[in-house]
PDB file of N, CA and C in Angstrom:
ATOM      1  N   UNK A   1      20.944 -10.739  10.116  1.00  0.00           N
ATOM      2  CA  UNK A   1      21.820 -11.034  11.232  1.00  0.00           C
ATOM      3  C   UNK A   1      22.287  -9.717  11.850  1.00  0.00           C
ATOM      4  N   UNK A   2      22.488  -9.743  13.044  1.00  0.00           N
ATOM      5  CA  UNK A   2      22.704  -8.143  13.756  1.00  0.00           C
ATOM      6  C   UNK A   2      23.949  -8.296  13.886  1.00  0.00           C
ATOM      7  N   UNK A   3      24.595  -7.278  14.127  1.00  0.00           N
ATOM      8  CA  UNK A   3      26.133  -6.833  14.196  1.00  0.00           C
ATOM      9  C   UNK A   3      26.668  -7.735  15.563  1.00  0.00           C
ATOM     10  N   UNK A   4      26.509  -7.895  16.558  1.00  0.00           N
ATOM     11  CA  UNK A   4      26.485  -8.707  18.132  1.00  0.00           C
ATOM     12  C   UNK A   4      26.539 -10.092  17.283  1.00  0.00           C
ATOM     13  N   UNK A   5      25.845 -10.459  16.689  1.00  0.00           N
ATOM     14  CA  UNK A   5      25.909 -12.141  16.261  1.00  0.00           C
ATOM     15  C   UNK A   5      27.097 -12.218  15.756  1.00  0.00           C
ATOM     16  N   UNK A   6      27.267 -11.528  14.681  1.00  0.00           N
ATOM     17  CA  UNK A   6      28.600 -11.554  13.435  1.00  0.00           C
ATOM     18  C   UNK A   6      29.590 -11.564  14.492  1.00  0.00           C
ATOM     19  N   UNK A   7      29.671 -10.622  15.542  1.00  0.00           N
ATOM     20  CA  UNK A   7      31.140 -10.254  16.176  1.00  0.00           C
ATOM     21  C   UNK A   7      30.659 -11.652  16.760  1.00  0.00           C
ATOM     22  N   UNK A   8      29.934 -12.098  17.477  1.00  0.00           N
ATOM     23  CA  UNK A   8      30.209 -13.543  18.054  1.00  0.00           C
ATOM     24  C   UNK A   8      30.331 -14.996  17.834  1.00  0.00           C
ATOM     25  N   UNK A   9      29.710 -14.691  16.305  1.00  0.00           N
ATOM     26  CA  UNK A   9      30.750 -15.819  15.239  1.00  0.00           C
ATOM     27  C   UNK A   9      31.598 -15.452  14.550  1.00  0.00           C
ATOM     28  N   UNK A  10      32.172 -14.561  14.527  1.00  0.00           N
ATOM     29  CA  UNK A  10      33.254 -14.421  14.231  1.00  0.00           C
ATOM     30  C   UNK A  10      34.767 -14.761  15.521  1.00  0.00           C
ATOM     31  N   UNK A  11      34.125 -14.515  16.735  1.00  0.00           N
ATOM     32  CA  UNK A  11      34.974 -14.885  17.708  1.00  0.00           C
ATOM     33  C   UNK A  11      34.893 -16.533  18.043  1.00  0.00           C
ATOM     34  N   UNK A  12      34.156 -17.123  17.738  1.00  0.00           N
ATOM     35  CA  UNK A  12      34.379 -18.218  17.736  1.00  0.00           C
ATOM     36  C   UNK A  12      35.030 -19.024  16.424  1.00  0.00           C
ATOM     37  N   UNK A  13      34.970 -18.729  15.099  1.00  0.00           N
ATOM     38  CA  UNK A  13      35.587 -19.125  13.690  1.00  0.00           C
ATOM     39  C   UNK A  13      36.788 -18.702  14.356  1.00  0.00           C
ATOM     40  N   UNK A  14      37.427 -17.179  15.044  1.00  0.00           N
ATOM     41  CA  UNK A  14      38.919 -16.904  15.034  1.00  0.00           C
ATOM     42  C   UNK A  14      39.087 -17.722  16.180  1.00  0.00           C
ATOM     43  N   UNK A  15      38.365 -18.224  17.149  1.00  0.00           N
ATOM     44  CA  UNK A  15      38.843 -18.609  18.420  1.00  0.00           C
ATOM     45  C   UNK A  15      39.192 -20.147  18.012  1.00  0.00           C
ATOM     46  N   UNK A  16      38.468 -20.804  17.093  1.00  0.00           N
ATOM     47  CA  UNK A  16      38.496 -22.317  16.503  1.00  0.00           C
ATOM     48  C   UNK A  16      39.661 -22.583  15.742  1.00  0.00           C
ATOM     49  N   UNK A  17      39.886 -21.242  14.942  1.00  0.00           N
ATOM     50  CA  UNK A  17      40.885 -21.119  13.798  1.00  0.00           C
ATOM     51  C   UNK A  17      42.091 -21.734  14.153  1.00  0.00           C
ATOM     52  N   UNK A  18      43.245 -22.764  13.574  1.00  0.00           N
ATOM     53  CA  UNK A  18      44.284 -23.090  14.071  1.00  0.00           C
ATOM     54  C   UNK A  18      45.168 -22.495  12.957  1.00  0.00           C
ATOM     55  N   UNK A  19      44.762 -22.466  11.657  1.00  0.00           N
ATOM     56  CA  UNK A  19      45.858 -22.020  10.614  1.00  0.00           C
ATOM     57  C   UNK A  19      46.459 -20.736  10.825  1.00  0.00           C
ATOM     58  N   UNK A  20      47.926 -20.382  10.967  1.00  0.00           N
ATOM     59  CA  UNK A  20      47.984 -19.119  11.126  1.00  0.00           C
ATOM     60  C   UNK A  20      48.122 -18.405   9.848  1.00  0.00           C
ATOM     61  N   UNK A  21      48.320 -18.624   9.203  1.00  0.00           N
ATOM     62  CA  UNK A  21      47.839 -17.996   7.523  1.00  0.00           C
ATOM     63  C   UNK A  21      46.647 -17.175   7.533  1.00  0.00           C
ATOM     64  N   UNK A  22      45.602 -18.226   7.909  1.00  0.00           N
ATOM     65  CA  UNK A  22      43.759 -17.312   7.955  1.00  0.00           C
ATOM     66  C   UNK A  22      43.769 -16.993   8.860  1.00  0.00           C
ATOM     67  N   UNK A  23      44.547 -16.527  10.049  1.00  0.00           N
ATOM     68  CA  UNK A  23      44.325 -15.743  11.188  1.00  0.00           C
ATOM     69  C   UNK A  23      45.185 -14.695  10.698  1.00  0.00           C
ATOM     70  N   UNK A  24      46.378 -14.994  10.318  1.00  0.00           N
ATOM     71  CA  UNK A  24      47.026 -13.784   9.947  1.00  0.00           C
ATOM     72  C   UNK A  24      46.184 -12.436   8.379  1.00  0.00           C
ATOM     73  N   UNK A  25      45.832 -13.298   7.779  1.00  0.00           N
ATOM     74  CA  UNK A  25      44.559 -12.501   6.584  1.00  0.00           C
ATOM     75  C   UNK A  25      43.316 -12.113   7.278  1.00  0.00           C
ATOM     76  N   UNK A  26      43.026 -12.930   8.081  1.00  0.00           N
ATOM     77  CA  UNK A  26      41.955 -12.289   8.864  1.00  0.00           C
ATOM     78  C   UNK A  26      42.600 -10.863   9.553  1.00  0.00           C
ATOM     79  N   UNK A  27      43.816 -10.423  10.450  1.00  0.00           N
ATOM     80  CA  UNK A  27      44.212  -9.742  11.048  1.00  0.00           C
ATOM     81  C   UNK A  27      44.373  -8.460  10.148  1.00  0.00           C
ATOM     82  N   UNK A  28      45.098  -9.225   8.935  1.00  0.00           N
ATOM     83  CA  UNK A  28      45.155  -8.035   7.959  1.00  0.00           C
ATOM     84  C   UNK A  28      43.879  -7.438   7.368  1.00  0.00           C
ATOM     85  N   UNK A  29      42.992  -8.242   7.303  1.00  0.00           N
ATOM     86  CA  UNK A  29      41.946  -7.758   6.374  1.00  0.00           C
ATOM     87  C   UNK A  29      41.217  -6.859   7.234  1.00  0.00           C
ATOM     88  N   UNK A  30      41.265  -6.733   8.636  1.00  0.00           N
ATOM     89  CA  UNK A  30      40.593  -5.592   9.844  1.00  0.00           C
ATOM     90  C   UNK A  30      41.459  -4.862   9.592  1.00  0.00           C
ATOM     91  N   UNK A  31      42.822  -4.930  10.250  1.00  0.00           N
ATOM     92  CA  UNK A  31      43.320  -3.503  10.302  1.00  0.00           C
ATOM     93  C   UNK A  31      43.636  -2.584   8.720  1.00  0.00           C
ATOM     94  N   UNK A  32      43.571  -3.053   7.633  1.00  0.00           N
ATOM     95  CA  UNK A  32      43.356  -2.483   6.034  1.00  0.00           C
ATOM     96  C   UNK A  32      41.841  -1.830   6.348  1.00  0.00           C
ATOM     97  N   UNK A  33      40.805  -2.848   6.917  1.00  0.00           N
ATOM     98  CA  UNK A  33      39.589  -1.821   6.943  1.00  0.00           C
ATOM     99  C   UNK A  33      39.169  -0.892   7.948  1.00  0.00           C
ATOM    100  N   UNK A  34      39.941  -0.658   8.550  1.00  0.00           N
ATOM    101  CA  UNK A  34      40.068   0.481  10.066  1.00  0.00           C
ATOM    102  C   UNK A  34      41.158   1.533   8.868  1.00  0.00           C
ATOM    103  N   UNK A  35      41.197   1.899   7.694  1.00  0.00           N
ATOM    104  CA  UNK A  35      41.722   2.610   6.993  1.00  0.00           C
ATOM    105  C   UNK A  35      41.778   4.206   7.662  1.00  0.00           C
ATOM    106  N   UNK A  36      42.695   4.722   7.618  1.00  0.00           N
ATOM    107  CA  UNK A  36      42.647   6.209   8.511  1.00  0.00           C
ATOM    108  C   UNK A  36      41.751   7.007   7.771  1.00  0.00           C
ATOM    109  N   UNK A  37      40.721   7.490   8.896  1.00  0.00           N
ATOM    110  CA  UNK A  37      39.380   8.289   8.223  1.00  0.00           C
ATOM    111  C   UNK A  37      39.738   9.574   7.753  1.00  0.00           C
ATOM    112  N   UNK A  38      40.898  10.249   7.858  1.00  0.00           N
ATOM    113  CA  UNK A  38      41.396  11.320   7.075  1.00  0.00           C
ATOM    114  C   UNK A  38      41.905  10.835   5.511  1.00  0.00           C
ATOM    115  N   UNK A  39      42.494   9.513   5.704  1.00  0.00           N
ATOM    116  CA  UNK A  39      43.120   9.556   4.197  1.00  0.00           C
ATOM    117  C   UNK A  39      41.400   8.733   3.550  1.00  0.00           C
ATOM    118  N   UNK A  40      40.989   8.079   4.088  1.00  0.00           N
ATOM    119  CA  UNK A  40      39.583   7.850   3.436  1.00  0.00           C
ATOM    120  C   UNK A  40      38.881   8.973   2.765  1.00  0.00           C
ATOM    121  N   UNK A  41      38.823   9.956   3.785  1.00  0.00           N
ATOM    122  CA  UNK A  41      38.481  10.691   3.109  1.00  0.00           C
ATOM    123  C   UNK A  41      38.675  11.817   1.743  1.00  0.00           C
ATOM    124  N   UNK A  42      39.895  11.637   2.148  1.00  0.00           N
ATOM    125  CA  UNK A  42      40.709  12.099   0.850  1.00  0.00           C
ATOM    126  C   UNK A  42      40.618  11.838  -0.028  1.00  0.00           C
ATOM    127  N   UNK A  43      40.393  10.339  -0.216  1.00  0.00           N
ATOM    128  CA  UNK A  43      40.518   8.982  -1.243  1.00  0.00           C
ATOM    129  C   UNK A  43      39.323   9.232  -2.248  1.00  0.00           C
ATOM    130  N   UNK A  44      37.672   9.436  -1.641  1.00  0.00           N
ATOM    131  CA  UNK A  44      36.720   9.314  -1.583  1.00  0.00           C
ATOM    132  C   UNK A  44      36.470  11.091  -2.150  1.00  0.00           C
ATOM    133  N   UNK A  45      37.148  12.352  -1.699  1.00  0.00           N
ATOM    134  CA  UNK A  45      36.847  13.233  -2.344  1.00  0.00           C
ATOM    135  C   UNK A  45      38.012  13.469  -3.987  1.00  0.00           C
ATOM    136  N   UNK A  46      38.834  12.788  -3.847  1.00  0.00           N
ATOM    137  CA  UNK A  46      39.773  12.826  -5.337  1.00  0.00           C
ATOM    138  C   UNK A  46      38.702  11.852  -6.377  1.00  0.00           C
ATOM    139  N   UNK A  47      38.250  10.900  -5.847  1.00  0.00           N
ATOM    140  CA  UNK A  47      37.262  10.062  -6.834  1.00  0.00           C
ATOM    141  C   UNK A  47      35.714  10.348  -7.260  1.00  0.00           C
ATOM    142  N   UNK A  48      35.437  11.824  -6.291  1.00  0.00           N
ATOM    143  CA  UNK A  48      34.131  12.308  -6.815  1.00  0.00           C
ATOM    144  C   UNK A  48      34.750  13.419  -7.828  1.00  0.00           C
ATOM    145  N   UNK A  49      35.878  14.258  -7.267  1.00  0.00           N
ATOM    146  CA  UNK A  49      36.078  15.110  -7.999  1.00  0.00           C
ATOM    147  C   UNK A  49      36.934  14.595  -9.795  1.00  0.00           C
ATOM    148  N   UNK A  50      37.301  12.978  -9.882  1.00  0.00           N
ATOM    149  CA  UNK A  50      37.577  12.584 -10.507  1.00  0.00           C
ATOM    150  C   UNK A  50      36.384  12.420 -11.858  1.00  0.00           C
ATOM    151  N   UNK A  51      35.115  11.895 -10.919  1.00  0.00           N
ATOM    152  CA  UNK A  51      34.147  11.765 -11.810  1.00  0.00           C
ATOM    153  C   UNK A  51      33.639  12.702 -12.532  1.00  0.00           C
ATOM    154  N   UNK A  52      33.426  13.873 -11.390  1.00  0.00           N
ATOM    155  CA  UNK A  52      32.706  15.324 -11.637  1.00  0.00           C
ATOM    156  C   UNK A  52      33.653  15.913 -13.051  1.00  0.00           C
ATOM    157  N   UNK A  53      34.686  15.529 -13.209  1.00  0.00           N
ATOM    158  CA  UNK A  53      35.554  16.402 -14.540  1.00  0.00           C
ATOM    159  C   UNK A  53      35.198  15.214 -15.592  1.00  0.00           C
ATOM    160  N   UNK A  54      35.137  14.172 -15.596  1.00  0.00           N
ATOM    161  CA  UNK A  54      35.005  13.324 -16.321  1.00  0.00           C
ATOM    162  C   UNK A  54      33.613  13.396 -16.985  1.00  0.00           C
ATOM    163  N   UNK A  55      32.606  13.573 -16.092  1.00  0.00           N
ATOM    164  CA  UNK A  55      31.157  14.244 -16.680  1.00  0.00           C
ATOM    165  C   UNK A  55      31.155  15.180 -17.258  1.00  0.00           C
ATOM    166  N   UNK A  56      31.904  16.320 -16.718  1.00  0.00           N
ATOM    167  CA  UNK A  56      31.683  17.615 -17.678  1.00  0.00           C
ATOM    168  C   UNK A  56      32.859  18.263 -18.471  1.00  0.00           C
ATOM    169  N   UNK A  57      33.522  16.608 -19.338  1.00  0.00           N
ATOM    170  CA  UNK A  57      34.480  16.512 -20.181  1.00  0.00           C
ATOM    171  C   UNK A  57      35.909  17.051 -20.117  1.00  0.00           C
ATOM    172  N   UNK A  58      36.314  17.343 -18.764  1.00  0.00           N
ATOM    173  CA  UNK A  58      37.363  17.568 -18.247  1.00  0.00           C
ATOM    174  C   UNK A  58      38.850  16.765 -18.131  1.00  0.00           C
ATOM    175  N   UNK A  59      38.833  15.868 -19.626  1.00  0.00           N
ATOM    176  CA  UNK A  59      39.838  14.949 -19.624  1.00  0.00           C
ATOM    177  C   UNK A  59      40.875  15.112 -20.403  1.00  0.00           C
ATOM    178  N   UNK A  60      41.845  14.355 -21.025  1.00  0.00           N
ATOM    179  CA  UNK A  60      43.110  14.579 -21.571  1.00  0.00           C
ATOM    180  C   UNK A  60      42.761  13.295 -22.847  1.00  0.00           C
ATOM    181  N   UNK A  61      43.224  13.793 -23.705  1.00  0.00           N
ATOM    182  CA  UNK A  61      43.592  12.343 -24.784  1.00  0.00           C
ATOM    183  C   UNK A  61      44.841  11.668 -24.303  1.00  0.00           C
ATOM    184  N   UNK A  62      45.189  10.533 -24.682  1.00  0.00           N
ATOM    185  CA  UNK A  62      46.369   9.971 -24.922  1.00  0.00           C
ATOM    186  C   UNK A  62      47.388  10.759 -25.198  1.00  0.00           C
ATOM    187  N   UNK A  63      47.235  10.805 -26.289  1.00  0.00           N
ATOM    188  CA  UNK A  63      48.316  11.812 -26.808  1.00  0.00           C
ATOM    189  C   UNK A  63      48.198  13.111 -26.690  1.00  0.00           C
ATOM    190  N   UNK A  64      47.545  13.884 -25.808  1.00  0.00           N
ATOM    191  CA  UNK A  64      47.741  15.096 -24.766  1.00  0.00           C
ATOM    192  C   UNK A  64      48.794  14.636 -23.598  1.00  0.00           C
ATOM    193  N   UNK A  65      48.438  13.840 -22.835  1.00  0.00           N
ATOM    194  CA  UNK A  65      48.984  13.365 -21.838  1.00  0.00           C
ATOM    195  C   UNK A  65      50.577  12.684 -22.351  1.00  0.00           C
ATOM    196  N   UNK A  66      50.550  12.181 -23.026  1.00  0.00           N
ATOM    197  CA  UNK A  66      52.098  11.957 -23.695  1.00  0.00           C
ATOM    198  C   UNK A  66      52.691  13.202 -24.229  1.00  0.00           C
ATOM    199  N   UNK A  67      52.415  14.247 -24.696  1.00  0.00           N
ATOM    200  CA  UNK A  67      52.860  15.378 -24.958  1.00  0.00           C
ATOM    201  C   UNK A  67      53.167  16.271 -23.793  1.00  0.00           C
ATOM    202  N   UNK A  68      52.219  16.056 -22.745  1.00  0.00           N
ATOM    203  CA  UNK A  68      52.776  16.530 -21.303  1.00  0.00           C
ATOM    204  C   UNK A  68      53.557  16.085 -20.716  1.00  0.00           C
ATOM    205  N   UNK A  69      53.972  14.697 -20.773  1.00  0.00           N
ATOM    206  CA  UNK A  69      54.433  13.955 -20.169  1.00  0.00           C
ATOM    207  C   UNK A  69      56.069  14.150 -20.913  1.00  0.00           C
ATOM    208  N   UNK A  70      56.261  14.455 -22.024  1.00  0.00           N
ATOM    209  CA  UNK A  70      57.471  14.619 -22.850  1.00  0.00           C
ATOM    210  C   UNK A  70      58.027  15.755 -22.411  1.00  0.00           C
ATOM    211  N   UNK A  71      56.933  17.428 -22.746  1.00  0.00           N
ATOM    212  CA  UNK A  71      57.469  18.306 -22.368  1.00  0.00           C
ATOM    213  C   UNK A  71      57.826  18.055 -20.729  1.00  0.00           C
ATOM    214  N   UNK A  72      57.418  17.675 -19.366  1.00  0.00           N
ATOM    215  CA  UNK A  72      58.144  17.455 -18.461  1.00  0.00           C
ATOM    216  C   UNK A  72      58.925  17.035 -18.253  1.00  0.00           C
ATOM    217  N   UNK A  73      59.527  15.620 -19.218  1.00  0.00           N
ATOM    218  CA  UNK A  73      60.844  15.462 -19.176  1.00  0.00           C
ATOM    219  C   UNK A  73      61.989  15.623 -19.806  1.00  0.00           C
ATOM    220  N   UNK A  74      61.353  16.597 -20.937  1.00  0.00           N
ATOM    221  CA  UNK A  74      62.299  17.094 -21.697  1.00  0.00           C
ATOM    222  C   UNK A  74      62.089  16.359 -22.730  1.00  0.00           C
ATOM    223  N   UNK A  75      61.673  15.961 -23.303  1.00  0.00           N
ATOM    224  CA  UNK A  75      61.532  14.825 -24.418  1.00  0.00           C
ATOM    225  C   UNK A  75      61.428  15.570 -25.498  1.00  0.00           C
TER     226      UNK A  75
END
């Protein structure tokens, strides 16, 4: 199906639509995916660089991270 079809059943499902509930989730669920392409991108380089340490064993134990987490609050 080409992109032109979808947008034109989709304008007819929203144009048919009477519930405002699924028009209102429909509304939300576009503007959540029009997500700002700066913080996308942000999002998208913290989760490669998330992986990339995680591959080359760049992680914390439990109880590292609770020991950091103590000394910051004084614990």
């Amino acid at each position: 199906m080409r992109r032109t079809d979808i947008k034109q059943e989709l304008r007819t499902l929203i144009e048919n639509e009477n519930d405002l509930h699924v028009l209102e989730a429909i509304k939300t669920l576009l503007v959540k995916s029009s997500i700002n392409p700066i913080l996308k991108e942000k999002l998208a380089s913290r989760a490669l660089r998330a992986e990339e340490d995680i591959r080359t064993g760049r992680v914390y134990t439990r109880e590292e991270i609770e020991k950091k987490l103590d000394n910051r609050l004084g614990l």
